[in-house]
N, C-alpha and C. Protein backbone atom coordinates (compact mmCIF):
# COMPACT_ATOMS: atom_id res chain seq x y z
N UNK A 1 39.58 -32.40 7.23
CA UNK A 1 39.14 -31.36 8.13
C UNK A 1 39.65 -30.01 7.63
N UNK A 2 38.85 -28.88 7.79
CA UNK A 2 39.56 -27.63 7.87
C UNK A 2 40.05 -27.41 8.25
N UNK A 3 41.69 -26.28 7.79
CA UNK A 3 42.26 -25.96 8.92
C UNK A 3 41.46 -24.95 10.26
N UNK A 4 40.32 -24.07 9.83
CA UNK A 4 39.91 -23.62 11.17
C UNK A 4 39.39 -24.75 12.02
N UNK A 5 38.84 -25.64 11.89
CA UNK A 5 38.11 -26.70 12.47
C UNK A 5 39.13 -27.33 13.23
N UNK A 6 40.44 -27.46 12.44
CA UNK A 6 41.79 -27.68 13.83
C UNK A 6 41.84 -27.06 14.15
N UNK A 7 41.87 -25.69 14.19
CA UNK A 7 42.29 -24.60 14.84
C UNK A 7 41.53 -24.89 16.05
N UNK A 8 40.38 -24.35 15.95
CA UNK A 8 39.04 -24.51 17.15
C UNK A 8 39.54 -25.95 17.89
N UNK A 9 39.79 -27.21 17.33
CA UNK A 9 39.70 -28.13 18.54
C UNK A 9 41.03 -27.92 19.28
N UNK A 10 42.24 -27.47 18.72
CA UNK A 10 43.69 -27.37 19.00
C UNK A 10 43.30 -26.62 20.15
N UNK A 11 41.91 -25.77 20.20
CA UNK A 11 42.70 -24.52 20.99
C UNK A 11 41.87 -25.12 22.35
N UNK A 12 40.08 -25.59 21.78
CA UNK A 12 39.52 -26.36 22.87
C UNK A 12 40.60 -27.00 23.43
N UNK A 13 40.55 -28.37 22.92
CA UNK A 13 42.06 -29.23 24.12
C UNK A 13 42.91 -28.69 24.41
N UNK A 14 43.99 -27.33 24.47
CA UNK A 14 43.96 -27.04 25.11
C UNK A 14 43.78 -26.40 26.51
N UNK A 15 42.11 -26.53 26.41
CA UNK A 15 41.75 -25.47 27.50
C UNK A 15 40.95 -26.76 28.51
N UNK A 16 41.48 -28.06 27.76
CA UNK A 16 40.55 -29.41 28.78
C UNK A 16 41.29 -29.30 30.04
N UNK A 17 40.95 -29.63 30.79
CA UNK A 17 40.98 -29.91 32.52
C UNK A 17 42.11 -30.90 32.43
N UNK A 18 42.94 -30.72 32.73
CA UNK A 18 44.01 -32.25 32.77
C UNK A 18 43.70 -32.79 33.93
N UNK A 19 43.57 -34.33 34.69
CA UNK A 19 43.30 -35.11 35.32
C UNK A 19 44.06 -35.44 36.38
N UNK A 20 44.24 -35.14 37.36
CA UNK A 20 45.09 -35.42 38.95
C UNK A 20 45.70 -36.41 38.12
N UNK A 21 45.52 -37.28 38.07
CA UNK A 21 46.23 -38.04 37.98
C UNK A 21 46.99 -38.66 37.21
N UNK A 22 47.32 -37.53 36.16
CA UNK A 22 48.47 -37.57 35.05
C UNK A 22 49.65 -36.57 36.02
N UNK A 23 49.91 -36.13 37.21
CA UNK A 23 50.82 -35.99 37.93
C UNK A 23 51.20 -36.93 38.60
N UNK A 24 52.60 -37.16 38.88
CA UNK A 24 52.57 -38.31 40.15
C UNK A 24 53.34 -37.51 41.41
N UNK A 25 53.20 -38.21 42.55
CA UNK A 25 53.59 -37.38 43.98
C UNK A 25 55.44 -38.32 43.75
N UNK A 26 56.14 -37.27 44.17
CA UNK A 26 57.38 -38.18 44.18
C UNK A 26 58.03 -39.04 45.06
N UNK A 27 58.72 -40.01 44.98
CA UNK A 27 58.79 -40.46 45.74
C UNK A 27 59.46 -40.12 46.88
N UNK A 28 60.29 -38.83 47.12
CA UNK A 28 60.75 -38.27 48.09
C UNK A 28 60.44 -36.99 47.94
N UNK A 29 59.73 -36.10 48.74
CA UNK A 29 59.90 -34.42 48.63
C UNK A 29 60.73 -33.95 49.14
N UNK A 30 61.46 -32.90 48.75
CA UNK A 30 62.84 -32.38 49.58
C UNK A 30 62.61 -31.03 49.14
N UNK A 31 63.51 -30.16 49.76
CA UNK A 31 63.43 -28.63 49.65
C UNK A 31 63.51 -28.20 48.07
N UNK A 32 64.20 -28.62 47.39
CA UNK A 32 64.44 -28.84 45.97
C UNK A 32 63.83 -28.94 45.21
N UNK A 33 62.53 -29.80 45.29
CA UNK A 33 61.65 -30.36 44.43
C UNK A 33 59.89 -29.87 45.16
N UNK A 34 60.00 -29.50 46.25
CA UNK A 34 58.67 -29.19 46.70
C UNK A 34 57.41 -28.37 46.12
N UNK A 35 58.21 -27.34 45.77
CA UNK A 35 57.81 -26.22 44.85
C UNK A 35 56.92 -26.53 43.69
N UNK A 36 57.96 -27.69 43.25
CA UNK A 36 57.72 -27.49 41.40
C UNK A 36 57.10 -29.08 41.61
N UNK A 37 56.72 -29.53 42.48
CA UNK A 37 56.00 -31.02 42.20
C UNK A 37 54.75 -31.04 42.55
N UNK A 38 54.05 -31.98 42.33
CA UNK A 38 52.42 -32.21 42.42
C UNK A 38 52.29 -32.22 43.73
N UNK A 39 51.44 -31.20 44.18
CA UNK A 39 50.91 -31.74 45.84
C UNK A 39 49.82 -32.39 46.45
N UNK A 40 50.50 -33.75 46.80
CA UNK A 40 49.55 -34.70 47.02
C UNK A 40 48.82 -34.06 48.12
N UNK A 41 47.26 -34.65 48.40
CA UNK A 41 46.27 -34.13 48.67
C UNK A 41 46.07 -34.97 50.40
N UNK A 42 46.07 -33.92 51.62
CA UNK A 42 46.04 -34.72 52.59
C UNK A 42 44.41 -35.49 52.92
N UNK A 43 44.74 -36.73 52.92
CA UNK A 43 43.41 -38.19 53.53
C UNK A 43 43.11 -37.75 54.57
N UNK A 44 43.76 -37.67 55.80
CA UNK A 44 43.34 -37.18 56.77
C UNK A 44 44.74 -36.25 57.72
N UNK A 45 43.77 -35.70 58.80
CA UNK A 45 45.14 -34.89 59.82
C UNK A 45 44.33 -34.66 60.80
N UNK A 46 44.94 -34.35 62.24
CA UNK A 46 44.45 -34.05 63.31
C UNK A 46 45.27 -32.93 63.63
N UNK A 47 44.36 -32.35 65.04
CA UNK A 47 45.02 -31.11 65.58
C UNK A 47 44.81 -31.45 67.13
N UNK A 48 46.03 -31.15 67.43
CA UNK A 48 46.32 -30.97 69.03
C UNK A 48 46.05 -30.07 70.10
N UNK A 49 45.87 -30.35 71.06
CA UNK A 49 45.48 -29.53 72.25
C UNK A 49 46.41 -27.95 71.80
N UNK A 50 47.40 -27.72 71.23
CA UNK A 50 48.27 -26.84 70.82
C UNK A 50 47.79 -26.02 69.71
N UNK A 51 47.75 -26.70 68.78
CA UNK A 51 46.99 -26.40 67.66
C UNK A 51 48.16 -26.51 66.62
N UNK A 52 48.71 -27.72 66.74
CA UNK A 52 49.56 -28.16 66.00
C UNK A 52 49.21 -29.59 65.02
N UNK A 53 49.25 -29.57 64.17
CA UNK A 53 48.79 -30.87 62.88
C UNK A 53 49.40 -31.57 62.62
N UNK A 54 48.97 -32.66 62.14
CA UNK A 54 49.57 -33.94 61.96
C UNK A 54 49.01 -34.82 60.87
N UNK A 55 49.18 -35.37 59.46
CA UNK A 55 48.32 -36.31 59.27
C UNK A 55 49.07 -36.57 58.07
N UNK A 56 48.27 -37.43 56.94
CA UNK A 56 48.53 -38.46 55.90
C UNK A 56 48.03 -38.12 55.01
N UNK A 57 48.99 -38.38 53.57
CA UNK A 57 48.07 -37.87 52.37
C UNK A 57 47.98 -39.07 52.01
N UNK A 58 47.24 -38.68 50.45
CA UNK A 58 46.46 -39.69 49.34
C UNK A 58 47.83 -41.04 49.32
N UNK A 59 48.81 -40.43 49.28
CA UNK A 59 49.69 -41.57 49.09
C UNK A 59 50.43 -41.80 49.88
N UNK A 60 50.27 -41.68 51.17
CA UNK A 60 50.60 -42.22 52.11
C UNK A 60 51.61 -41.77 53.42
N UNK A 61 51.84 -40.04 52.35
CA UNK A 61 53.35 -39.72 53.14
C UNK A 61 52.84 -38.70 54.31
N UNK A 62 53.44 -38.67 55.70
CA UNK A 62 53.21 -38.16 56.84
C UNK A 62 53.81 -37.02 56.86
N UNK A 63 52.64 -36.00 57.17
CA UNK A 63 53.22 -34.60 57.26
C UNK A 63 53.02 -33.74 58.80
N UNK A 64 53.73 -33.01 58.96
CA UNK A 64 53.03 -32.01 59.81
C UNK A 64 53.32 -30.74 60.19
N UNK A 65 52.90 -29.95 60.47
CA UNK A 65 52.79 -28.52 60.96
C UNK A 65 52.89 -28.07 62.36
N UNK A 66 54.08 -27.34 62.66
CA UNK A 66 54.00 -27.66 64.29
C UNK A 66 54.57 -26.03 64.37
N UNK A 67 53.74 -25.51 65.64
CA UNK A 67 54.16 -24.00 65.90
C UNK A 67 55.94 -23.59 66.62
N UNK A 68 56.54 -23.02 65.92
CA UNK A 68 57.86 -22.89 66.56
C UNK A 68 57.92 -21.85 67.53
N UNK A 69 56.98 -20.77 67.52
CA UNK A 69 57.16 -20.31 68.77
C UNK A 69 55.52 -19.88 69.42
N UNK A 70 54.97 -19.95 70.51
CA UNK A 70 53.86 -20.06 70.80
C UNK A 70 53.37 -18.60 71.40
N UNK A 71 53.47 -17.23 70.74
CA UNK A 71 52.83 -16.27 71.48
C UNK A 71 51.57 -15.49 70.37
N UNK A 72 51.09 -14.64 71.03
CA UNK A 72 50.07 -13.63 70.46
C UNK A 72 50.64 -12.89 69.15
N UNK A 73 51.92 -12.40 69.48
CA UNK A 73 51.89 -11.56 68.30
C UNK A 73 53.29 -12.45 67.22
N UNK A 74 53.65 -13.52 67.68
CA UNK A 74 54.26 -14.74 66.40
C UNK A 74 53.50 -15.44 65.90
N UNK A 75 52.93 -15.51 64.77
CA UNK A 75 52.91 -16.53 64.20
C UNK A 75 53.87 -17.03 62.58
N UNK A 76 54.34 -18.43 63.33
CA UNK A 76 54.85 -19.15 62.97
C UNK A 76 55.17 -20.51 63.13
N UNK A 77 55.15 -21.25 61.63
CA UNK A 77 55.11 -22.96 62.02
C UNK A 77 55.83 -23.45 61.30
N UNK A 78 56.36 -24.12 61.34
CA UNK A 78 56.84 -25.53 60.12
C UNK A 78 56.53 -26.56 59.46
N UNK A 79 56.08 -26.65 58.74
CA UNK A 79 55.48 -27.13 57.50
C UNK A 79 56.56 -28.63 57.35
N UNK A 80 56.67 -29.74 57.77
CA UNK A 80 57.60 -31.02 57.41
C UNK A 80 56.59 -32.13 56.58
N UNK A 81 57.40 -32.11 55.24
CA UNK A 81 56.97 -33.55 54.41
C UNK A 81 57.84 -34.22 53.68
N UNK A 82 58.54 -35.56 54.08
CA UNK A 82 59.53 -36.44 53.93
C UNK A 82 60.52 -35.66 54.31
N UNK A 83 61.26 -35.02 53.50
CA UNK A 83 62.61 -34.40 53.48
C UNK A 83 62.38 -32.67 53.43
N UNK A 84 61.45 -32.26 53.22
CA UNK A 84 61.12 -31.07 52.41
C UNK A 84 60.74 -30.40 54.20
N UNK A 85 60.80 -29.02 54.00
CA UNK A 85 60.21 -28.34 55.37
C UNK A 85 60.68 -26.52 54.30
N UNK A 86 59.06 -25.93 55.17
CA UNK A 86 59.53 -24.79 55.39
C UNK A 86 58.55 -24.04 56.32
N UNK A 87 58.72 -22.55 56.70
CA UNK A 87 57.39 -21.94 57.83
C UNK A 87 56.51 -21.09 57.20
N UNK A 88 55.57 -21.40 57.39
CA UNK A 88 54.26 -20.45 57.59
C UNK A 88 54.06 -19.52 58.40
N UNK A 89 53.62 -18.49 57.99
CA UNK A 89 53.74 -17.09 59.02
C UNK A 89 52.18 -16.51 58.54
N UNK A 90 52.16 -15.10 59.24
CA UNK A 90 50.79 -14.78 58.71
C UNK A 90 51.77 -13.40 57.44
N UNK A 91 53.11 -13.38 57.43
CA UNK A 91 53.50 -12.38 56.47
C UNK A 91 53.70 -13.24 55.40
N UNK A 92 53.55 -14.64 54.87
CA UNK A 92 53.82 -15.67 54.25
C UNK A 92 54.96 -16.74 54.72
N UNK A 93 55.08 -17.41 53.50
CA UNK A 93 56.13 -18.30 53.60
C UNK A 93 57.58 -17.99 53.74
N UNK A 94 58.29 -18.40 54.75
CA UNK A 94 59.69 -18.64 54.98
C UNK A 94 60.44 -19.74 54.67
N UNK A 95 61.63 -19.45 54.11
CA UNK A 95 62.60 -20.75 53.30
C UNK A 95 63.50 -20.56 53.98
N UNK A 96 64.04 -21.04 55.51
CA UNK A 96 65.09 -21.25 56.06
C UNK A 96 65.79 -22.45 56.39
N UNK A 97 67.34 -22.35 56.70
CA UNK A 97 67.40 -23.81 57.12
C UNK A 97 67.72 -24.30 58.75
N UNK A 98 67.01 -23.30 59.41
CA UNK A 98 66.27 -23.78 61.17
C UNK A 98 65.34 -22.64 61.68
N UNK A 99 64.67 -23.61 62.46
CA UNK A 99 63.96 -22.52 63.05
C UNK A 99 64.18 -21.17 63.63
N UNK A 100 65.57 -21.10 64.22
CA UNK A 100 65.71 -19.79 64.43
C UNK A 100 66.28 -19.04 63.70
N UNK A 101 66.77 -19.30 62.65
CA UNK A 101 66.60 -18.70 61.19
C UNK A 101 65.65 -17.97 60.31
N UNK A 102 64.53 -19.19 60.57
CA UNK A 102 63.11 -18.59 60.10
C UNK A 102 62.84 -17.57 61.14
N UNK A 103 62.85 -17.35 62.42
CA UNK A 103 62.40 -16.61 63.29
C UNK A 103 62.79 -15.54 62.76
N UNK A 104 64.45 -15.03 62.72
CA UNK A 104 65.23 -14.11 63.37
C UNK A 104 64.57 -13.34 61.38
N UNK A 105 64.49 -14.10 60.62
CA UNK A 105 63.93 -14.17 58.99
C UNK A 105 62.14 -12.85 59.50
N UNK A 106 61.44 -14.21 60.34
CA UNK A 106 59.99 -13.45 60.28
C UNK A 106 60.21 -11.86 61.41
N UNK A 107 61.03 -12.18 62.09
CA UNK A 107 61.16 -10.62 63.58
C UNK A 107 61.50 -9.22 62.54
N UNK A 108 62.76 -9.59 61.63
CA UNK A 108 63.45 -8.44 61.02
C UNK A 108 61.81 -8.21 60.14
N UNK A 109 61.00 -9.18 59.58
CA UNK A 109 59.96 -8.48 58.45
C UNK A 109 58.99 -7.80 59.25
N UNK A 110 58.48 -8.32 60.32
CA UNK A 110 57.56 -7.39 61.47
C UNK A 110 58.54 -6.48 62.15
N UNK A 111 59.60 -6.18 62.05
CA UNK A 111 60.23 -4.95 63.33
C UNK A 111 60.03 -5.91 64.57
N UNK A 112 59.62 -6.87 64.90
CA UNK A 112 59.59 -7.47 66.69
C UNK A 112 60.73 -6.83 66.98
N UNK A 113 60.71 -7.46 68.56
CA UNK A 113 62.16 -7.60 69.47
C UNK A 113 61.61 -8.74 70.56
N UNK A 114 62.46 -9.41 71.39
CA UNK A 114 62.58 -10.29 72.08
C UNK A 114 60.89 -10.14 72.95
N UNK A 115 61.17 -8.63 73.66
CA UNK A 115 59.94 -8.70 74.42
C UNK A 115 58.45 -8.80 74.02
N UNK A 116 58.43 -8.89 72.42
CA UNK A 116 57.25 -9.32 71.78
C UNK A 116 56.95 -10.98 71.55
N UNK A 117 58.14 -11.59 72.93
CA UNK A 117 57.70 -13.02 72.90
C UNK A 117 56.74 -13.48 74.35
N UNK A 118 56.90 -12.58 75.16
CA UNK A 118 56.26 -12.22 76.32
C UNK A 118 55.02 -12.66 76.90
């Protein structure tokens, strides 16, 4: 072969699609590893009279999303899978370790105060 003719396929395969399933989901997710691991793909989930989620991925592990505080101008939830958790906001993601952590985390980035739980 030529070397351009490697060149060209070296650079094609690099640019192939790699296949779900040369990742694997681990066997535990924890705060540690959530980030940087494959995210398995949820099978199914439901939502509650609340509007809080619940459901199962491809491999089996139970997750859910549940609102930590319920007004107009908070939003915020918690995100739990195996070991791993963090909150969702509409200013992004929060990495705390409790909910009122994450709160007191999302109030200082909006300016709130208490009576914006009202």
């Amino acid at each position: 072969m030529s070397r351009l003719f490697r060149q060209v396929a070296l650079i094609l395969f690099c640019f192939l699609p790699v296949s779900a399933s040369a990742f694997t989901v681990p066997e535990t997710y924890t705060n540690s590893n959530f980030f940087d691991s494959y995210q398995d793909e949820p099978q199914s989930f439901t939502r509650d009279e609340l509007g809080n989620f619940s459901g199962v991925t491809n491999s089996g592990k139970l997750f859910t999303q549940q609102y930590v505080v319920t007004s107009i101008s908070v939003r915020l939830q918690r995100f739990s899978i195996d070991k791993a958790f963090f909150y969702i906001s509409d200013q992004g993601i929060i990495s705390a370790d409790s909910d009122i952590q994450a709160l007191s985390v999302y109030l200082s980035s909006r300016d709130l105060s208490l009576e914006d739980f009202g």
